[in-house]
C-alpha atoms as a PDB file:
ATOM      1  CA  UNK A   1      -9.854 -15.401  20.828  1.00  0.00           C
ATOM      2  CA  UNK A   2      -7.417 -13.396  19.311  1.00  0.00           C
ATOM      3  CA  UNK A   3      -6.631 -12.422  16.229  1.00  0.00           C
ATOM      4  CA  UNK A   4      -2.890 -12.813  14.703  1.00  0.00           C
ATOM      5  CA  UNK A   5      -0.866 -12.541  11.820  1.00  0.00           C
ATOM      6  CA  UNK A   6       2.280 -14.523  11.103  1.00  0.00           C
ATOM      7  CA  UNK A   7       3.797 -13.356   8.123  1.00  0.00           C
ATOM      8  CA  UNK A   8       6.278 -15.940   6.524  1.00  0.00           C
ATOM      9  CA  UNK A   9       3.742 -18.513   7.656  1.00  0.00           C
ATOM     10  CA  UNK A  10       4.696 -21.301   5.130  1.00  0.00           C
ATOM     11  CA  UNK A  11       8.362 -21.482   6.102  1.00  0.00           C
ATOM     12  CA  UNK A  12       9.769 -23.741   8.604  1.00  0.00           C
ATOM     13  CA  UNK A  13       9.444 -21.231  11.686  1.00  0.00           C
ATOM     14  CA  UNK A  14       6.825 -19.658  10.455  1.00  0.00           C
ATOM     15  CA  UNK A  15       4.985 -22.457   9.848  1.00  0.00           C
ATOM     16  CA  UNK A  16       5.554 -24.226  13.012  1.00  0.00           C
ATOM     17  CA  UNK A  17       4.589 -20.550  14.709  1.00  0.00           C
ATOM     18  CA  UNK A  18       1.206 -21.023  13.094  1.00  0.00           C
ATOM     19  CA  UNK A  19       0.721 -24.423  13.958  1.00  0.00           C
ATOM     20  CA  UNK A  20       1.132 -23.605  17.553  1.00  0.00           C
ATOM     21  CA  UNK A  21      -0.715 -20.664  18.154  1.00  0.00           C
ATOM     22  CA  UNK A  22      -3.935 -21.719  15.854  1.00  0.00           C
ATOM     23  CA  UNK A  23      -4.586 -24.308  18.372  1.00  0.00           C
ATOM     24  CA  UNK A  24      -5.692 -20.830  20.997  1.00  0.00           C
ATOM     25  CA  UNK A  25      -5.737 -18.203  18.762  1.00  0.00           C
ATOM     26  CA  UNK A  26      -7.676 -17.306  15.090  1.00  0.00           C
ATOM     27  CA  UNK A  27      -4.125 -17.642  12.970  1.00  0.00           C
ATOM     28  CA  UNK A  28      -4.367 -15.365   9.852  1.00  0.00           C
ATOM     29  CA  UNK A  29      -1.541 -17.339   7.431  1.00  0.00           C
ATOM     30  CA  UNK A  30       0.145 -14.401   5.102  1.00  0.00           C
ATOM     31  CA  UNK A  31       3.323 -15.521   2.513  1.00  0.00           C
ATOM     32  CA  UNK A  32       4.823 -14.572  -0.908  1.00  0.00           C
ATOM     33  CA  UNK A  33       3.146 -17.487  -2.495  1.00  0.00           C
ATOM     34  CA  UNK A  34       0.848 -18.754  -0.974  1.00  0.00           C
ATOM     35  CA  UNK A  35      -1.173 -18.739   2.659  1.00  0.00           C
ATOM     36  CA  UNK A  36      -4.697 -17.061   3.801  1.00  0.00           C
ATOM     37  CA  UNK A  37      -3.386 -14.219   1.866  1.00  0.00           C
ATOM     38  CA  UNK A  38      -0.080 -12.832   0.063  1.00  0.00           C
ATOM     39  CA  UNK A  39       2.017 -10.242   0.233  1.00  0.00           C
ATOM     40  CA  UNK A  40       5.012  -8.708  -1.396  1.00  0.00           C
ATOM     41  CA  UNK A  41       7.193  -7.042   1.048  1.00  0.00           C
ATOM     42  CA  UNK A  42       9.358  -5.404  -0.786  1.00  0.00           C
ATOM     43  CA  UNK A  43       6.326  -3.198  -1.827  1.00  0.00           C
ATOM     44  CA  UNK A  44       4.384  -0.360   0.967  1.00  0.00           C
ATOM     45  CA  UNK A  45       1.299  -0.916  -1.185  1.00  0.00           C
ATOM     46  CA  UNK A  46       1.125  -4.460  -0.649  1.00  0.00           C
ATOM     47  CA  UNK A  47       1.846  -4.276   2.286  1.00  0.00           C
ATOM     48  CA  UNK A  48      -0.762  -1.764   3.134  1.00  0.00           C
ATOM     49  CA  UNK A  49      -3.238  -3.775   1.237  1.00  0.00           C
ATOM     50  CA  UNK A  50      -3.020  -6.350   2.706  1.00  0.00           C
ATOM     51  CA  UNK A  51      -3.530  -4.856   6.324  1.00  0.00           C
ATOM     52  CA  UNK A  52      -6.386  -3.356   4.533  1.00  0.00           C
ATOM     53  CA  UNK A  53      -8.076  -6.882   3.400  1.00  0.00           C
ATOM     54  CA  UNK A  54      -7.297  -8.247   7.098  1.00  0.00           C
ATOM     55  CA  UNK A  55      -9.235  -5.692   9.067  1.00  0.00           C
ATOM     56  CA  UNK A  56      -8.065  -5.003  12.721  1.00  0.00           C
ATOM     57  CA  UNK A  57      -6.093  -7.490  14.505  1.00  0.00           C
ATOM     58  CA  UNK A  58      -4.708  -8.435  18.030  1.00  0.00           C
ATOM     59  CA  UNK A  59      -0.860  -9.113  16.602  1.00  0.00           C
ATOM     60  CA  UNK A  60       1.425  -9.677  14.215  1.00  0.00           C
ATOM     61  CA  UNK A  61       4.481 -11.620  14.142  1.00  0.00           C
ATOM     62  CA  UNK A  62       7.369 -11.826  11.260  1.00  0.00           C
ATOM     63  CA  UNK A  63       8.835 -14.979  10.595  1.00  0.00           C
ATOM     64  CA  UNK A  64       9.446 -13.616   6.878  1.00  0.00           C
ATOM     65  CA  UNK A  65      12.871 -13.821   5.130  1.00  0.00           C
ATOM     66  CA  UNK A  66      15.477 -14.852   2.234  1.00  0.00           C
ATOM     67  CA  UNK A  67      18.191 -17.562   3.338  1.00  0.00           C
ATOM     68  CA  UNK A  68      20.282 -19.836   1.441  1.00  0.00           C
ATOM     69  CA  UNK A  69      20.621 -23.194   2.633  1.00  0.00           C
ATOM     70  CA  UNK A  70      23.798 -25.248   3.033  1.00  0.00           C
ATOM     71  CA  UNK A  71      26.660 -25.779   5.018  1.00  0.00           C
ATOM     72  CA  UNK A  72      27.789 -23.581   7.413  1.00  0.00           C
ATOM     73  CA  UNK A  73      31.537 -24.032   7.171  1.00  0.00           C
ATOM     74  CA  UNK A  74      31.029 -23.622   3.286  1.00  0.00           C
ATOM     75  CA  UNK A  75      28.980 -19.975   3.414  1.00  0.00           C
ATOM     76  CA  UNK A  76      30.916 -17.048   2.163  1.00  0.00           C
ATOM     77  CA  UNK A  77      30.127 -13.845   3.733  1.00  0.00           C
ATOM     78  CA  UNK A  78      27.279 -12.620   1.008  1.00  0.00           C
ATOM     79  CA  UNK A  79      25.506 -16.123   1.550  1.00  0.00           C
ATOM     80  CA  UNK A  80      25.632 -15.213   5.199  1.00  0.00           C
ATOM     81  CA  UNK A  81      24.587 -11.029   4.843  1.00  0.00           C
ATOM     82  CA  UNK A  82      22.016 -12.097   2.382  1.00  0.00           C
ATOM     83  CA  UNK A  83      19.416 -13.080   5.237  1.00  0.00           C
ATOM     84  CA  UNK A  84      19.328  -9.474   6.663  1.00  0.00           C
END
């Protein structure tokens, strides 16, 4: 069985990326706030912590990331930019 991260794990994607592959795989849930661990990515420490905690692992997948929700037709062009 392997063993994989999804990072973002408690958002929509992310969460429906867990759900999937923890019904073949050993799913290790990481998040801002909350999951099998956290994480703050806008720090290398934490990040490198956290890798740290986790041991050695078969993958890791991103789902992680800022959006604002709302209509498309009504987004200005920061509300758009401000996922990158």
């Amino acid at each position: 069985m392997s063993k994989i991260i999804v990072v973002g794990a408690s958002g929509t994607i992310g969460r429906a990326v867990a759900d999937l592959l923890g019904q073949t795989h050993q799913v290790i849930r990481v998040g801002n706030r909350q999951g099998d661990y956290t994480v703050d990515l806008s720090s290398k420490a934490s990040i490198e912590n956290v890798f740290e905690k986790i041991g050695p692992i078969d993958a890791a997948i991103s789902a992680a990331g800022l959006s604002r929700v709302g209509k498309l037709g009504e987004a200005s062009d920061d509300d758009i930019l401000s996922g990158d």
